[in-house]
Protein backbone atom coordinates (compact mmCIF):
# COMPACT_ATOMS: atom_id res chain seq x y z
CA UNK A 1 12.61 34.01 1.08
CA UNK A 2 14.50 30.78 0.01
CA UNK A 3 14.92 28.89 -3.18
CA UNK A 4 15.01 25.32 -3.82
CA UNK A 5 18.76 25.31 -4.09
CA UNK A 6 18.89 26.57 -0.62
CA UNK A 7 16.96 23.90 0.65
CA UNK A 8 18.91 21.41 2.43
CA UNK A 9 15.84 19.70 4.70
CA UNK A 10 12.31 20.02 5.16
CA UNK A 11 10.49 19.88 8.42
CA UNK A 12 7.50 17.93 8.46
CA UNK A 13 4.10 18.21 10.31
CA UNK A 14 4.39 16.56 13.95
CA UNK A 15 1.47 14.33 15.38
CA UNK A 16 1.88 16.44 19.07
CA UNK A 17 3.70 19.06 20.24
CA UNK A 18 4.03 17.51 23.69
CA UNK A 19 6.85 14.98 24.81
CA UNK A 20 4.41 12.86 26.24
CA UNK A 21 2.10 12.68 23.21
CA UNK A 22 4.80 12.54 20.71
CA UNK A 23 6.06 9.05 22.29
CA UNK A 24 2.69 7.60 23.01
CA UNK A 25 3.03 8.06 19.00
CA UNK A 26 5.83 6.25 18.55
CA UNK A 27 4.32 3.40 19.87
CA UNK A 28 0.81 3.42 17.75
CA UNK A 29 3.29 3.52 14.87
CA UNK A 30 5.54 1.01 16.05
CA UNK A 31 2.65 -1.31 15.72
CA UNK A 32 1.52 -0.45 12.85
CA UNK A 33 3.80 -1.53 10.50
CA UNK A 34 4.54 -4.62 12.57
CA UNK A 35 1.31 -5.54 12.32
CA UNK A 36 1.44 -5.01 8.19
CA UNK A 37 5.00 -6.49 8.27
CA UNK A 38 3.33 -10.00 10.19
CA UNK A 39 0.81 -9.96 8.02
CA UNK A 40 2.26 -9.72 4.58
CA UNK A 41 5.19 -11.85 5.61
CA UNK A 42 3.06 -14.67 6.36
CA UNK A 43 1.70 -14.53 3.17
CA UNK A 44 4.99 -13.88 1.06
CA UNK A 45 6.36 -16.77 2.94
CA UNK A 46 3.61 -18.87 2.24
CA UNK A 47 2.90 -18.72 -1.18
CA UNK A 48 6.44 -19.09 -2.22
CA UNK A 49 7.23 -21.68 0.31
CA UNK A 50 3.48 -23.80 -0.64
CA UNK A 51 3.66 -25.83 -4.49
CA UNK A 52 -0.17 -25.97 -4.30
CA UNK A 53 -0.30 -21.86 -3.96
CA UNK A 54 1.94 -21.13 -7.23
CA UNK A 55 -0.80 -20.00 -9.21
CA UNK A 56 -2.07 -16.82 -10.96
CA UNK A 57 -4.66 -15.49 -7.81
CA UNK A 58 -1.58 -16.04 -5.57
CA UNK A 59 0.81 -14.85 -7.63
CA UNK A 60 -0.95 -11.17 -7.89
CA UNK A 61 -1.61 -11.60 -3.94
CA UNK A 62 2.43 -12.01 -3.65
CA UNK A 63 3.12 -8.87 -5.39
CA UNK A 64 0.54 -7.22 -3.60
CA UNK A 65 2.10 -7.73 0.13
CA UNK A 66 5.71 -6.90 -1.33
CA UNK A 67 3.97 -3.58 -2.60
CA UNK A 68 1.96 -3.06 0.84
CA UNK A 69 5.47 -3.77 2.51
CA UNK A 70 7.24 -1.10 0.86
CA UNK A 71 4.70 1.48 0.61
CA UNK A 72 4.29 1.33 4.56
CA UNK A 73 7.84 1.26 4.76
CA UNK A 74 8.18 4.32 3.00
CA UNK A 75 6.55 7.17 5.52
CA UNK A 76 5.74 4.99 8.77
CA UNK A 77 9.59 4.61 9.97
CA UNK A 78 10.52 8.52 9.22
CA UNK A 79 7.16 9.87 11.33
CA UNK A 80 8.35 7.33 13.75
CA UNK A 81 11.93 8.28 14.22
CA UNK A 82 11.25 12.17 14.16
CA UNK A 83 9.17 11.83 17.42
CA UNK A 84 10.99 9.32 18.97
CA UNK A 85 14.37 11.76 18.46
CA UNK A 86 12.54 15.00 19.35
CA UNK A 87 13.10 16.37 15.52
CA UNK A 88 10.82 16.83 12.71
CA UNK A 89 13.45 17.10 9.63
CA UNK A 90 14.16 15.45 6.83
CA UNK A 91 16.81 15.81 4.39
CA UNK A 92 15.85 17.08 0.90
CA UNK A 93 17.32 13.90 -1.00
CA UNK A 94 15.49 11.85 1.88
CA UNK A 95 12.20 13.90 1.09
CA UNK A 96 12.70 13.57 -2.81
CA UNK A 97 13.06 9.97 -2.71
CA UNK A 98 10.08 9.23 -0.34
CA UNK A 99 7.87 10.76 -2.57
CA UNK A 100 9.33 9.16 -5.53
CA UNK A 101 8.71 5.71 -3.61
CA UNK A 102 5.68 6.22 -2.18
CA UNK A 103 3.97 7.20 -5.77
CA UNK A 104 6.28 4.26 -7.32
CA UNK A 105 4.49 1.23 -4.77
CA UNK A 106 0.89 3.38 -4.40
CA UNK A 107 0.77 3.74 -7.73
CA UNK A 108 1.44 -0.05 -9.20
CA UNK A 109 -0.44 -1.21 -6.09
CA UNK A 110 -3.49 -0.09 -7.60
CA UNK A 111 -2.77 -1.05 -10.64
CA UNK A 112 -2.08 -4.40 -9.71
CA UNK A 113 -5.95 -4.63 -7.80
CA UNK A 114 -7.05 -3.60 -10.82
CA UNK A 115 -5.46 -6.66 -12.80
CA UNK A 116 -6.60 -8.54 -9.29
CA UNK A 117 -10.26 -7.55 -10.28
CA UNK A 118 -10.07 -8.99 -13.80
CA UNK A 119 -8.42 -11.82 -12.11
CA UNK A 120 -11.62 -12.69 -10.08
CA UNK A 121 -14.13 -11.54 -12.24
CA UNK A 122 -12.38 -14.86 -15.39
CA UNK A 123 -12.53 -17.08 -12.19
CA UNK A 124 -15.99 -16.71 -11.61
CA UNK A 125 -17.58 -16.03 -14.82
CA UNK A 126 -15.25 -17.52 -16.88
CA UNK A 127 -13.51 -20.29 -15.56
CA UNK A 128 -13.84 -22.65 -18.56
CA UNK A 129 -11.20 -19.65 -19.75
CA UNK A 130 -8.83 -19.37 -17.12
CA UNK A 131 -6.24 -20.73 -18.63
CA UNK A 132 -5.99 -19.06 -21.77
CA UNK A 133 -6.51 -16.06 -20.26
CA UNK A 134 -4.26 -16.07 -17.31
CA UNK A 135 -1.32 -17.80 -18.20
CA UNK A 136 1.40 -18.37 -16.24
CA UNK A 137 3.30 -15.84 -19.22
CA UNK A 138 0.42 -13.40 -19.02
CA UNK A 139 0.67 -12.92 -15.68
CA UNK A 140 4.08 -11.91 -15.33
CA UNK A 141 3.74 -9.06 -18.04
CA UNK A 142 0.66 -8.04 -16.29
CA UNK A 143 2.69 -7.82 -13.00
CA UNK A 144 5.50 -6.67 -14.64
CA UNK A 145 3.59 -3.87 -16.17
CA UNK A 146 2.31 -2.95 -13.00
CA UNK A 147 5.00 -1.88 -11.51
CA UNK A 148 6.33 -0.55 -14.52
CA UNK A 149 3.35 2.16 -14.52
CA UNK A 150 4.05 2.68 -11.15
CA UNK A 151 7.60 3.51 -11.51
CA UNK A 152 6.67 5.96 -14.72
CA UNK A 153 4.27 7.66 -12.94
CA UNK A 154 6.41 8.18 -9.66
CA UNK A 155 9.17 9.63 -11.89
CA UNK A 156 7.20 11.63 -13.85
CA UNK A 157 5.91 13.05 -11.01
CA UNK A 158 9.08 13.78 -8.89
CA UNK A 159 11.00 15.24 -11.72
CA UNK A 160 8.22 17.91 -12.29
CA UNK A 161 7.42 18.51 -8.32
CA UNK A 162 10.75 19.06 -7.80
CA UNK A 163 11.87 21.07 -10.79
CA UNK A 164 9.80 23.72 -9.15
CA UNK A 165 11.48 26.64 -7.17
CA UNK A 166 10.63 26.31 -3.60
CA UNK A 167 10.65 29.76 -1.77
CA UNK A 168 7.66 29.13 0.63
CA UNK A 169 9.54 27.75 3.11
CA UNK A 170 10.45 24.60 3.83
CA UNK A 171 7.94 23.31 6.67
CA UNK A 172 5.64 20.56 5.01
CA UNK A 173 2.12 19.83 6.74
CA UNK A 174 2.38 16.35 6.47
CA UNK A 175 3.87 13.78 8.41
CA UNK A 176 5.54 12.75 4.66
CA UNK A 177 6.59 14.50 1.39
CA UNK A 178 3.48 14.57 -0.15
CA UNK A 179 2.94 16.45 -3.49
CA UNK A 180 0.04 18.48 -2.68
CA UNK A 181 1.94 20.53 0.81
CA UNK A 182 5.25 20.43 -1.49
CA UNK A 183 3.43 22.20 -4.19
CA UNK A 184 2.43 24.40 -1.60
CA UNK A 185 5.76 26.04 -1.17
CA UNK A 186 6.35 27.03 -4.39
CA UNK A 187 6.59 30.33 -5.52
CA UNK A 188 6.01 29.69 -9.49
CA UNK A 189 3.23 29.65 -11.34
CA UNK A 190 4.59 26.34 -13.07
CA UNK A 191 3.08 24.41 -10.41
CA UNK A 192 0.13 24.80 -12.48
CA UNK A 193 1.59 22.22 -14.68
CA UNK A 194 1.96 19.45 -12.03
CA UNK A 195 -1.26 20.23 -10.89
CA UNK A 196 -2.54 19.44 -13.82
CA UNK A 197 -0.93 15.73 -14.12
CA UNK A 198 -2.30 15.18 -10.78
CA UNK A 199 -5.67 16.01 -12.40
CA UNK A 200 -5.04 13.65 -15.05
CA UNK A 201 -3.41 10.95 -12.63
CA UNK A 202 -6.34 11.43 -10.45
CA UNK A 203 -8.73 11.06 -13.37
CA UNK A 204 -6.97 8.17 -14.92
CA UNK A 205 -7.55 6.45 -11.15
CA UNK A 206 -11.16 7.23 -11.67
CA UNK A 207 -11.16 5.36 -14.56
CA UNK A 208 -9.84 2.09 -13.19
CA UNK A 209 -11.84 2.59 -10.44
CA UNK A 210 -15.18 1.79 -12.62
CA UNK A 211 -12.47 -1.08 -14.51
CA UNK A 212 -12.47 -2.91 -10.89
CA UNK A 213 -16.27 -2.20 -10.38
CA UNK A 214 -17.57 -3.28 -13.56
CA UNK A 215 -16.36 -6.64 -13.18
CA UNK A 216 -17.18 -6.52 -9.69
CA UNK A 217 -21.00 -6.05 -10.72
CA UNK A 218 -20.90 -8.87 -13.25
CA UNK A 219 -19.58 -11.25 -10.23
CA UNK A 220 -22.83 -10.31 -8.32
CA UNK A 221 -24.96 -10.50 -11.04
CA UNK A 222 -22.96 -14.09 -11.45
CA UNK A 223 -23.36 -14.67 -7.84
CA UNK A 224 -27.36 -13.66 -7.50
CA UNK A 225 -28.01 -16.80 -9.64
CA UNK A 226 -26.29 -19.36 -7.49
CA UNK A 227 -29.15 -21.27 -5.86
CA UNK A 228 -26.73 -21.75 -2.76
CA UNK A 229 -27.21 -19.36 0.00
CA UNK A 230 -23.92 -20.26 1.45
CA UNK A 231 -22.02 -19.84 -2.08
CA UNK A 232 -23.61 -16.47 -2.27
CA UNK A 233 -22.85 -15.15 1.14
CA UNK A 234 -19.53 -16.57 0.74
CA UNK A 235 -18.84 -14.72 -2.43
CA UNK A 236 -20.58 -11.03 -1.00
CA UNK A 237 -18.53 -12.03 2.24
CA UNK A 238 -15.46 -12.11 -0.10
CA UNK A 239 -15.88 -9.27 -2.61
CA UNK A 240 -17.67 -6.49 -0.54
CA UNK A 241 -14.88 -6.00 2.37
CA UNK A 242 -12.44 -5.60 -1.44
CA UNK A 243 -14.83 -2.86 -2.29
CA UNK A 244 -15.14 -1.11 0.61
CA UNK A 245 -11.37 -1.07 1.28
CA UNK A 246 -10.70 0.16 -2.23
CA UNK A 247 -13.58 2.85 -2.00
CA UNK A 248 -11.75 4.31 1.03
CA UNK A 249 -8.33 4.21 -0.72
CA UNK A 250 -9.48 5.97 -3.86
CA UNK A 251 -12.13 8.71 -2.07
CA UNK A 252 -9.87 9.79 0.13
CA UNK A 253 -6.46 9.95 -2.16
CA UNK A 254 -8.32 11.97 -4.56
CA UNK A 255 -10.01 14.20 -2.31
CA UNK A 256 -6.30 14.79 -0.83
CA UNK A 257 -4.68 15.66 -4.35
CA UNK A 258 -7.64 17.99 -5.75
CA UNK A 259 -9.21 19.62 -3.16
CA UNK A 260 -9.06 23.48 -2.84
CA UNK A 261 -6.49 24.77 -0.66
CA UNK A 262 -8.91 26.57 1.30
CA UNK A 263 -10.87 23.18 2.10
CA UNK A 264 -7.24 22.54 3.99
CA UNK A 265 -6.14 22.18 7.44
CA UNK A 266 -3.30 20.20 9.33
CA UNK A 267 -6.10 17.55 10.96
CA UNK A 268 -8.43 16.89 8.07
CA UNK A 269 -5.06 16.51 6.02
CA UNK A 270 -3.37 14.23 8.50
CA UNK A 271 -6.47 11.59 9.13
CA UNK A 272 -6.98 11.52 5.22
CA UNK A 273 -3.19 10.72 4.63
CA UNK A 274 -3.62 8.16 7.23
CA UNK A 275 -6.33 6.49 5.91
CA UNK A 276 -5.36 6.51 2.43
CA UNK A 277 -1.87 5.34 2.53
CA UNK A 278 -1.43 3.33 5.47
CA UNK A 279 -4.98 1.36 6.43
CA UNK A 280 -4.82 0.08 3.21
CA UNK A 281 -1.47 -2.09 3.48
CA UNK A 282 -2.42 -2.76 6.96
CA UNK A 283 -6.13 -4.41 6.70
CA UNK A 284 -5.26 -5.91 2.67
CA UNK A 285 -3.27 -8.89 4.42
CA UNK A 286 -6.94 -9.66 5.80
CA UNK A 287 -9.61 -9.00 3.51
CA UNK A 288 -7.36 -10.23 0.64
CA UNK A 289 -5.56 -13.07 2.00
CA UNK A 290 -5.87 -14.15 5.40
CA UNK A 291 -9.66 -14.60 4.93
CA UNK A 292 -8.69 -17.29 1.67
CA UNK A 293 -8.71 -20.92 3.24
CA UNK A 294 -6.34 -21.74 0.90
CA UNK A 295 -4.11 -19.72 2.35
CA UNK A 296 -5.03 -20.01 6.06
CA UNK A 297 -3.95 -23.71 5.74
CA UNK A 298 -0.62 -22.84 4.48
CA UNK A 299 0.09 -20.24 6.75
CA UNK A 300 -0.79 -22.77 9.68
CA UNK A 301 1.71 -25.46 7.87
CA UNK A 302 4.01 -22.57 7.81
CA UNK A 303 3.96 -21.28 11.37
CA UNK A 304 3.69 -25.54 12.67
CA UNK A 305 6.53 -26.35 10.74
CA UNK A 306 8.53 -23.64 12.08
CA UNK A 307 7.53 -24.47 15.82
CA UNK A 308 8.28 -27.69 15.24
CA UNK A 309 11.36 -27.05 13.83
CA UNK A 310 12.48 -25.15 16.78
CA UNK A 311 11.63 -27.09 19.49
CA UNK A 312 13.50 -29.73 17.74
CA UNK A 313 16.54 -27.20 17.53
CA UNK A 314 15.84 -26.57 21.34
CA UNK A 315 15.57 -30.62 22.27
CA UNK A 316 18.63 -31.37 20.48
CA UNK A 317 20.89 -28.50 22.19
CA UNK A 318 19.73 -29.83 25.76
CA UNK A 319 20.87 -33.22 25.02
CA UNK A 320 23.73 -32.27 23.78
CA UNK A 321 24.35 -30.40 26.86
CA UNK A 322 23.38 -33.27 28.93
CA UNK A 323 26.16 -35.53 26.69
CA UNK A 324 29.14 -33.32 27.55
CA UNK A 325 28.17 -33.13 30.67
């Protein structure tokens, strides 16, 4: 039996046991957050590089690929370094403050789509109001209040999952310190208590889950009445692929924190994980961004202006080459 002051690493769940498999892992993970780091570049870049994009909508899509950044940042590099290295530790400060982050960016990321959906729901049904709504002044204390909620609820969790004496062990079955397989190992019927805020946490997600469909349903009920065929599958085009992605998100991060442990096992655990924490920042870049012609045209400046930049850079090295020589 061991304590939580014996504790000096955890060992977390591996994705194969073979050497083979294990590195055929690495490099479905190495493109993973690539792919998310691409993406959300692009559009950080972008908007902060484009006048014409310095606007509320772009704003909130800005914080949203910084959070999507650092929430895949979080657990992808550790599950790929263990394989990669043969090992499947992690230190218990290292363990400690992945959770802590991962809640922290999860946790104001869906906050801030839920700000996102009031966002689009004034802009279509009340765009006469836009601006007295959404200020630029609003906006930052909505943003700012955000991520505030998501560092209060990350702390609040961490300091009461951790508080807890650990004497089951110290293998986790997850590829990341996740509360549910920490809570696991505890010997003390105070987990009870931290079960219960993931109750309410889970509960309180619920209930900005109907906050981001409600206004949702008045945009279609908005959108039914345009006589335009092409405005309306534009706007279903647009708002549906938002649902869907967020339906996924929620369902299967609350069916990971309160299902029974008996409904458990290492596979079912591991593809919900997966889909819940990183397909979201992966696919957001698209259906939220990349999808926004706005932002397409930007992007395109972006990525020509850099080109074109360094085949300038190239041109002018070869004849100065050519000069000295």
């Amino acid at each position: 039996m061991s304590n939580s002051s014996s504790i000096t690493h955890f060992l977390l769940l591996p994705f194969a046991d073979t050497r083979e498999l294990q590195l055929w892992h690495f490099w479905l993970f190495l493109g993973i957050p690539l792919a998310a780091l691409l993406g959300n570049d692009l559009i950080i870049t972008s908007t902060a590089c484009d006048q014409h994009l310095h606007t509320p909508r772009y704003f909130f899509l800005l914080n949203l690929s910084l959070l999507d950044l650092d929430c895949i940042s979080t657990t992808v590099p550790k599950s790929m370094a263990n394989p990669l290295w043969d090992t499947r530790d992690i230190s218990y400060t290292g363990c400690v403050a992945q959770l802590f982050f991962f809640h922290f960016f999860i946790s104001a990321e869906y906050s801030l789509l839920t700000i996102m959906s009031y966002d689009r729901y004034v802009t279509i049904c009340k765009p006469l109001h836009y601006g007295s709504l959404l200020g630029s002044r609003a906006c930052v204390h909505m943003a700012a209040a955000a991520w505030g909620a998501g560092f209060l609820t990350a702390l609040l969790h961490t300091a009461d999952t951790f508080s807890l004496p650990l004497c089951g062990g110290n293998a986790v079955e997850q590829f990341f310190c996740e509360i549910p397989h920490i809570l696991k190992l505890s010997c003390s019927h105070s987990y009870l208590r931290e079960v219960g805020l993931l109750v309410l946490s889970c509960l309180l997600a619920l209930g900005c889950f109907v906050f981001i469909v409600g206004p949702y349903v008045q945009i279609f009920m908005a959108v039914l009445m345009i006589s335009s065929e092409q405005g309306r599958h534009k706007a279903f085009s647009t708002c549906l692929p938002h649902l869907a992605v967020l339906s996924l998100f929620v369902s299967t991060g609350t069916f990971v924190y309160l299902k029974p442990p008996s409904f458990s096992s290492p596979s079912l655990d591991l593809v919900l994980s997966v889909l819940y924490s990183v397909v979201p920042p992966v696919v957001n870049p698209l259906i939220y961004s990349l999808r926004n012609q706005e932002l397409k045209d930007a992007v395109r400046k972006l990525v020509t202006g850099c080109v074109s930049a360094a085949i300038h850079c190239l041109l002018s090295s070869a004849k100065g080459s050519q000069c000295r020589s």
